[in-house]
C-alpha atoms as a PDB file:
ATOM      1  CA  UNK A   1      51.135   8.611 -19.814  1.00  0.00           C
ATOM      2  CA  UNK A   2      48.777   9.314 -16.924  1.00  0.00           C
ATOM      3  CA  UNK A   3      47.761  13.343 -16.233  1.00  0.00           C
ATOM      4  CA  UNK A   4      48.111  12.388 -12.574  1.00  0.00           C
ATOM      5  CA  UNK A   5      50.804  10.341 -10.490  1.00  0.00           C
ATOM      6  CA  UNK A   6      51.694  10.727  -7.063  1.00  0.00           C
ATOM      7  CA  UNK A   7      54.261   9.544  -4.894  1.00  0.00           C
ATOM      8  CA  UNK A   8      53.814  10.012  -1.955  1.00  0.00           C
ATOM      9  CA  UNK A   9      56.955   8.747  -0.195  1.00  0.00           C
ATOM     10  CA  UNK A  10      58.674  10.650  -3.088  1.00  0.00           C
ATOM     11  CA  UNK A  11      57.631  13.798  -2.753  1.00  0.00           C
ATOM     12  CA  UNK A  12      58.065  13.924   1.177  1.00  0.00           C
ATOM     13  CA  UNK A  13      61.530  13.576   0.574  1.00  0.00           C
ATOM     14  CA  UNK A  14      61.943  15.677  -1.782  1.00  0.00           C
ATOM     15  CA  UNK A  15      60.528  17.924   0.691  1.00  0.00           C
ATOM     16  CA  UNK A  16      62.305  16.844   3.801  1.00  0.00           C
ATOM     17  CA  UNK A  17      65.654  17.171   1.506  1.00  0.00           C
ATOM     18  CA  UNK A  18      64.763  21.275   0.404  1.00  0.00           C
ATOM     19  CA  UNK A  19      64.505  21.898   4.214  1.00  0.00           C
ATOM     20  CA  UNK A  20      67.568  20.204   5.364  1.00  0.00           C
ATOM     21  CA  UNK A  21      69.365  22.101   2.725  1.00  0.00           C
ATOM     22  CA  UNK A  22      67.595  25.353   3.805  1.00  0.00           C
ATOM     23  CA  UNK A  23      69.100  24.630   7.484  1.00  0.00           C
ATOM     24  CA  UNK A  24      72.500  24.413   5.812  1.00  0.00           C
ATOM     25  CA  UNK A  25      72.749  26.479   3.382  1.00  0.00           C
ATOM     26  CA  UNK A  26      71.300  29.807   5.583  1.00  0.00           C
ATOM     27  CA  UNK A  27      74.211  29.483   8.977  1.00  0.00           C
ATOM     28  CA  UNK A  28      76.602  28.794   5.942  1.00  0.00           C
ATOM     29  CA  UNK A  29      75.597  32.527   4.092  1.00  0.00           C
ATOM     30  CA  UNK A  30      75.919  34.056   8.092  1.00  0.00           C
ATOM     31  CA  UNK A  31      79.257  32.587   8.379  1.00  0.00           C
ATOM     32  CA  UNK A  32      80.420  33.681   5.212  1.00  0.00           C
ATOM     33  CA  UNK A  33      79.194  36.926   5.444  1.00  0.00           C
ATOM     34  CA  UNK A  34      81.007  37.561   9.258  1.00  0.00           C
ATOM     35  CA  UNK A  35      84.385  36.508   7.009  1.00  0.00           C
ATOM     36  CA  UNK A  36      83.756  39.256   4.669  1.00  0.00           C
ATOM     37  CA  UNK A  37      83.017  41.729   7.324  1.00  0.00           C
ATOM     38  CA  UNK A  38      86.222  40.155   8.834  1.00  0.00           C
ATOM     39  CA  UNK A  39      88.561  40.473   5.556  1.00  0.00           C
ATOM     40  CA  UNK A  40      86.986  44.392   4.339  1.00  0.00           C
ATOM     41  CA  UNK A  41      87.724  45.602   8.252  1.00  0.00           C
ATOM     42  CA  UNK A  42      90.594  48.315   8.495  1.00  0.00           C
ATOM     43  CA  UNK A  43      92.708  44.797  10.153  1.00  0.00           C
ATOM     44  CA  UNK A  44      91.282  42.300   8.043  1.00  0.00           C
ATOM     45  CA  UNK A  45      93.271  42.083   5.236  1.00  0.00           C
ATOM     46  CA  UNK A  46      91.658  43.714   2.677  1.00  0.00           C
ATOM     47  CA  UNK A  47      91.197  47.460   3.614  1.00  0.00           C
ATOM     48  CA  UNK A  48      90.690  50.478   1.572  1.00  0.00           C
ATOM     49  CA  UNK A  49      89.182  53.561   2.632  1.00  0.00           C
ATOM     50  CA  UNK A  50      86.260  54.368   0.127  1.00  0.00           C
ATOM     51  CA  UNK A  51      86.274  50.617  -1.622  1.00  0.00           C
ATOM     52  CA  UNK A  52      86.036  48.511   1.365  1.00  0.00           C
ATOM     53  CA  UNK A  53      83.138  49.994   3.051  1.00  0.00           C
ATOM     54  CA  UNK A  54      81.098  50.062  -0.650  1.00  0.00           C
ATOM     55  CA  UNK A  55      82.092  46.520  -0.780  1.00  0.00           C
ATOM     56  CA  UNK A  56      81.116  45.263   2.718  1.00  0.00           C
ATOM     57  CA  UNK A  57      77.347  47.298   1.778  1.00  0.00           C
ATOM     58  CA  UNK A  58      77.254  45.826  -1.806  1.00  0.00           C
ATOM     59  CA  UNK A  59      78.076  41.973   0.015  1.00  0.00           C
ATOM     60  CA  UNK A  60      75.657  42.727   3.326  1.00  0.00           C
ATOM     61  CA  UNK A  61      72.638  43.560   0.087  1.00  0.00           C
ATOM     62  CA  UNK A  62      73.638  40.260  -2.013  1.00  0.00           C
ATOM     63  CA  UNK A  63      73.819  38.407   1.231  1.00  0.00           C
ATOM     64  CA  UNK A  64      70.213  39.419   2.333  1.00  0.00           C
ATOM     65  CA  UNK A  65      68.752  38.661  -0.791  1.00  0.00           C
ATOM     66  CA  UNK A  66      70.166  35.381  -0.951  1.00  0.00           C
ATOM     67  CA  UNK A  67      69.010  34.373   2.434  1.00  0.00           C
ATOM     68  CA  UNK A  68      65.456  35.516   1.484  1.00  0.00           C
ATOM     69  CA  UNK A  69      65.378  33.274  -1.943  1.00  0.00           C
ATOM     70  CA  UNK A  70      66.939  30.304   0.057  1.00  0.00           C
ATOM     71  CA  UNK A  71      63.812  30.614   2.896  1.00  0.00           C
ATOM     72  CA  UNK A  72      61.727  30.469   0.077  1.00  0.00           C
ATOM     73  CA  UNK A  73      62.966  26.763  -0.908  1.00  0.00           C
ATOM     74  CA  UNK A  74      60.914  25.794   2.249  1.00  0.00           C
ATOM     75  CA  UNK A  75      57.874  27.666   0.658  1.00  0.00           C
ATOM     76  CA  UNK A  76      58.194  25.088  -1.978  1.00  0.00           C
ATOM     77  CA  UNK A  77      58.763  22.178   0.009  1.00  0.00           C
ATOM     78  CA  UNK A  78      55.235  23.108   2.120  1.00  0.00           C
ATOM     79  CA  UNK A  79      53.224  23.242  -0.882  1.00  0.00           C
ATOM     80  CA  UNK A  80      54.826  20.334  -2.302  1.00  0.00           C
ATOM     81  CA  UNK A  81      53.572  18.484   1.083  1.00  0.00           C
ATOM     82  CA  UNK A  82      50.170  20.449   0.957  1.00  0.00           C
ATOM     83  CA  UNK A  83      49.588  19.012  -2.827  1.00  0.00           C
ATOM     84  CA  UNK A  84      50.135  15.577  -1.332  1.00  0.00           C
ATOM     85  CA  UNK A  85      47.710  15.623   1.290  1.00  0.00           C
ATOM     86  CA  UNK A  86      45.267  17.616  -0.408  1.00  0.00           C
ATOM     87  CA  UNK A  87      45.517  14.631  -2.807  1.00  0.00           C
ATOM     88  CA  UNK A  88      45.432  12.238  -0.981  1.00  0.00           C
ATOM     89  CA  UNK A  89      41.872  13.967   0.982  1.00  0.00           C
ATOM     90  CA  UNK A  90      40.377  13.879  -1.973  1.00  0.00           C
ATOM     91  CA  UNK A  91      41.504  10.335  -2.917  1.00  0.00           C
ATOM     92  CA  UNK A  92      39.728   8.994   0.137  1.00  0.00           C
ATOM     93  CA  UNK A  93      36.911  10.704   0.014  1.00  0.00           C
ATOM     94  CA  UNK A  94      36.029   9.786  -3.331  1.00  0.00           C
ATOM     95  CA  UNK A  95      36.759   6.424  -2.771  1.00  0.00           C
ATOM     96  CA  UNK A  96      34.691   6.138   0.699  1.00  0.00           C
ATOM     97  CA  UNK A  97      31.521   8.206  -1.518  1.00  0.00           C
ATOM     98  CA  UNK A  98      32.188   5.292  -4.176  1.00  0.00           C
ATOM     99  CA  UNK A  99      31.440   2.307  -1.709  1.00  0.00           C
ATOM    100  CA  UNK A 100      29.370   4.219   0.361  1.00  0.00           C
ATOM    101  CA  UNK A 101      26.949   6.206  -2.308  1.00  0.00           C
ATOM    102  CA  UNK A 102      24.373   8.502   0.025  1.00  0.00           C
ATOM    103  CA  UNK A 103      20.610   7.004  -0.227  1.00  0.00           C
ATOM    104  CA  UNK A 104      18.551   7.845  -3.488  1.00  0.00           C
ATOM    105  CA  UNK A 105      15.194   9.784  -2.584  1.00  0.00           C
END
């Protein structure tokens, strides 16, 4: 088994597919949390004095954090493509110092 393998190809769509998902999945926690605010509203459906309010906080909290962990999927996805072309640097300049060695003194 080789210590290092790299596909390319592979990994940029791997990284391509963590942003799409990340442009999805964020509107999708906005909308859901507008329908929340919608139903725990005095007309929305599900209304109690004390509880409601404590829930619509509690959700707003969850909600936030949520959005901030799914932003950091793109995190991932950038170093994934940073790894690759770092590698792939390196790769070539190896190589090119391999056919090209500099002049002994």
């Amino acid at each position: 088994m080789a210590d290092v393998a790299l596909d390319y190809d592979l990994i940029q769509s791997v990284s391509n597919t963590l942003n799409n998902a990340v442009s999805t999945i964020v509107p999708q926690l906005g909308t859901l949390q507008a329908q929340v605010a919608g139903l725990l509203s005095q007309d929305g459906g599900l209304w109690m004095t004390a509880t409601s309010p404590a829930l619509q906080n509690s959700y707003q909290t969850f909600n936030t954090s949520l959005t901030t962990a799914v932003n950091g999927i793109n995190e991932f996805a950038a170093q994934f493509n940073s790894i690759a072309s770092q590698m792939k640097s390196m790769d070539s300049q190896m190589a090119n110092s391999i056919n090209h060695p500099a002049p002994s003194s």
